[in-house]
Each structure stands twice: as structure tokens, then as C-alpha cells.
Protein backbone atom coordinates (compact mmCIF):
# COMPACT_ATOMS: atom_id res chain seq x y z
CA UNK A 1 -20.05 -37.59 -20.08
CA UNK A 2 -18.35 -36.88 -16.85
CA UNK A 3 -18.80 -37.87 -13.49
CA UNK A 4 -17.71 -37.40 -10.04
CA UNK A 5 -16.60 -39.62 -7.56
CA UNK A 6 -15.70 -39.43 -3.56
CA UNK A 7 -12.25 -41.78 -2.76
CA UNK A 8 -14.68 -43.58 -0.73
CA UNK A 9 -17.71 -43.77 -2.30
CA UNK A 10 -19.41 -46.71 -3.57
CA UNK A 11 -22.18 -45.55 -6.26
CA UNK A 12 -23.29 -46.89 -9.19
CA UNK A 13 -22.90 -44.88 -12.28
CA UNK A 14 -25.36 -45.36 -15.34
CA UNK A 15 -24.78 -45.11 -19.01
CA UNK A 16 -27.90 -44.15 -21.14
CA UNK A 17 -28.34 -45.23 -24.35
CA UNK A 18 -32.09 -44.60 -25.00
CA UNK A 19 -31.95 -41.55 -27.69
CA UNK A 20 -29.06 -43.58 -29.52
CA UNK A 21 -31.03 -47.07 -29.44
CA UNK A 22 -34.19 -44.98 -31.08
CA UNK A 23 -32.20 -43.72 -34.13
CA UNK A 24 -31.66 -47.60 -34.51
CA UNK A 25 -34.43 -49.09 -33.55
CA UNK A 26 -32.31 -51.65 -31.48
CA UNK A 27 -31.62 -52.43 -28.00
CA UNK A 28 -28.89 -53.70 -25.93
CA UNK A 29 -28.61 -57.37 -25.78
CA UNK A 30 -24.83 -57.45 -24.30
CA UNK A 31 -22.59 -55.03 -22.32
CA UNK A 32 -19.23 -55.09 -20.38
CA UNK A 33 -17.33 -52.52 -18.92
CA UNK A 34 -13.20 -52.51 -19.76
CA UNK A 35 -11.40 -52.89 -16.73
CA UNK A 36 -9.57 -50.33 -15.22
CA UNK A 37 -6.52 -49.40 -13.46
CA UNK A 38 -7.30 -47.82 -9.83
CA UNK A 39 -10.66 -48.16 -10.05
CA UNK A 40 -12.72 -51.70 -8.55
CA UNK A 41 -15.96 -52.66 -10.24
CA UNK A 42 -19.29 -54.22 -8.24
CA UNK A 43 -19.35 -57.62 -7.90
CA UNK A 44 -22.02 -60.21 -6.21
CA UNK A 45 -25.17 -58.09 -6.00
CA UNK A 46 -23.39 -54.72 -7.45
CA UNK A 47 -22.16 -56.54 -10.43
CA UNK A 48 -22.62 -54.63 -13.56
CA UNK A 49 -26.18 -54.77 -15.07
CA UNK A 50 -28.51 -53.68 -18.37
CA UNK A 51 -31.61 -53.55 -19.43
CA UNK A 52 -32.75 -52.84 -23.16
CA UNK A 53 -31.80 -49.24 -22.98
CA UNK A 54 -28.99 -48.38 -20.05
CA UNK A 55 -26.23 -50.27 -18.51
CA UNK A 56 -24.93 -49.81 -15.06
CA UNK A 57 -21.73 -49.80 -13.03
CA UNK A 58 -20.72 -50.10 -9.62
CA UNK A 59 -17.84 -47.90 -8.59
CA UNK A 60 -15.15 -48.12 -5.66
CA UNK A 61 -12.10 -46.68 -4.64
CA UNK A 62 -9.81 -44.35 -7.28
CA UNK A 63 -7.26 -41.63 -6.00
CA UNK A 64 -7.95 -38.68 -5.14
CA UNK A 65 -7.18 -35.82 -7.78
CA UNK A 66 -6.91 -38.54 -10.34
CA UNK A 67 -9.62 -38.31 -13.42
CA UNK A 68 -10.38 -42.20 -14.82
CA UNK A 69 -11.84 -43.22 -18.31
CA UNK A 70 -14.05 -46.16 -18.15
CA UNK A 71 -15.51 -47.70 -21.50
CA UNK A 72 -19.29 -49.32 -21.59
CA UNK A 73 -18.79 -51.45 -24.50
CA UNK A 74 -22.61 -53.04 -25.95
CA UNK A 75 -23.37 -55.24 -28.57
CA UNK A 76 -26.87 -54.84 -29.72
CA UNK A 77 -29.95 -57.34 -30.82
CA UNK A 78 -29.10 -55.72 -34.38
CA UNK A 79 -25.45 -57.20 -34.06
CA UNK A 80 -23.96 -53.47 -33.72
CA UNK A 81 -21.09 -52.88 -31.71
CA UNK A 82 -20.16 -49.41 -29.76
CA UNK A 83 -18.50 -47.89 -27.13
CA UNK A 84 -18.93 -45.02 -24.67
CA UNK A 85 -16.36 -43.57 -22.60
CA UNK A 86 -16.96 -41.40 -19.66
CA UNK A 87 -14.79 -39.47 -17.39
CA UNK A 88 -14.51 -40.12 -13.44
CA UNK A 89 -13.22 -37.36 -11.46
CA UNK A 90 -12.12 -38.53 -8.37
CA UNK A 91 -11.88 -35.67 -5.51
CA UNK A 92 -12.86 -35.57 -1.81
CA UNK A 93 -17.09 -33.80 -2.06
């Protein structure tokens, strides 16, 4: 998964995982996103949210030309544990 990102945008990126959940027959009943180096997470009413199936970030700041990993980690009603990692391209749109 692979986004893109403006230096000075602040957007909220989502994480989906519906088709995953299904296979299990679970749902999300934690998730945190691992900090990161040059990018600033939402905070106050942007903070980061789920619901039973997707999680959400808000994203600010990053350096132009730079490319950024950040990690939705959820633990599930089912006691699983995973992580997804997607790519933020950062570069003036």
C-alpha cells in the first residue's frame, strides 16, 4: 500500500482491513500507529481512530522527496495481533 503526500498537507490516510477481518471472522477491537521520524500524527479531533473494520491516521508535515513507512498495528476481539505497513511518498502535487 502506498500513498502520497504534499509537504504541507494535512489528510488523513485510512487502512482497510475488511477482506482480512472476513477470512477471520473478527474485528478490530484495538489499533495504534508506531511513531515516526519526520512525520506528526493528528491529535485532539484528528487523533487516530477505528471502527470494526478500518483504522485511520492523520498526517502532517514529512520532507519532500523523502518516502516514510508507517505501521497500523491492531489487536483484534479474537486476541490476534498484526501489522500493516504502508509507504508515504512525500513530493510537492
Amino acid at each position: 500500500m502506498a500513498f502520497r503526500k504534499d509537504p504541507d498537507a494535512v489528510l488523513d490516510y485510512k487502512w482497510d482491513w475488511s477482506e482480512w477481518l472476513a477470512t477471520e471472522s473478527d474485528t478490530i477491537a484495538t489499533s495504534q500507529f508506531l511513531p515516526v521520524d519526520g512525520l506528526t500524527f493528528g491529535t485532539g479531533g484528528q487523533s487516530p481512530t477505528h471502527d470494526s473494520t478500518t483504522a485511520t491516521v492523520w498526517l502532517s508535515g514529512g520532507t519532500a522527496g523523502t518516502s516514510y513507512e508507517v505501521t497500523n498495528r491492531i489487536t483484534t476481539t479474537g486476541g490476534r495481533t498484526d501489522d500493516r505497513t504502508a509507504r508515504i511518498d512525500v513530493s510537492p502535487m
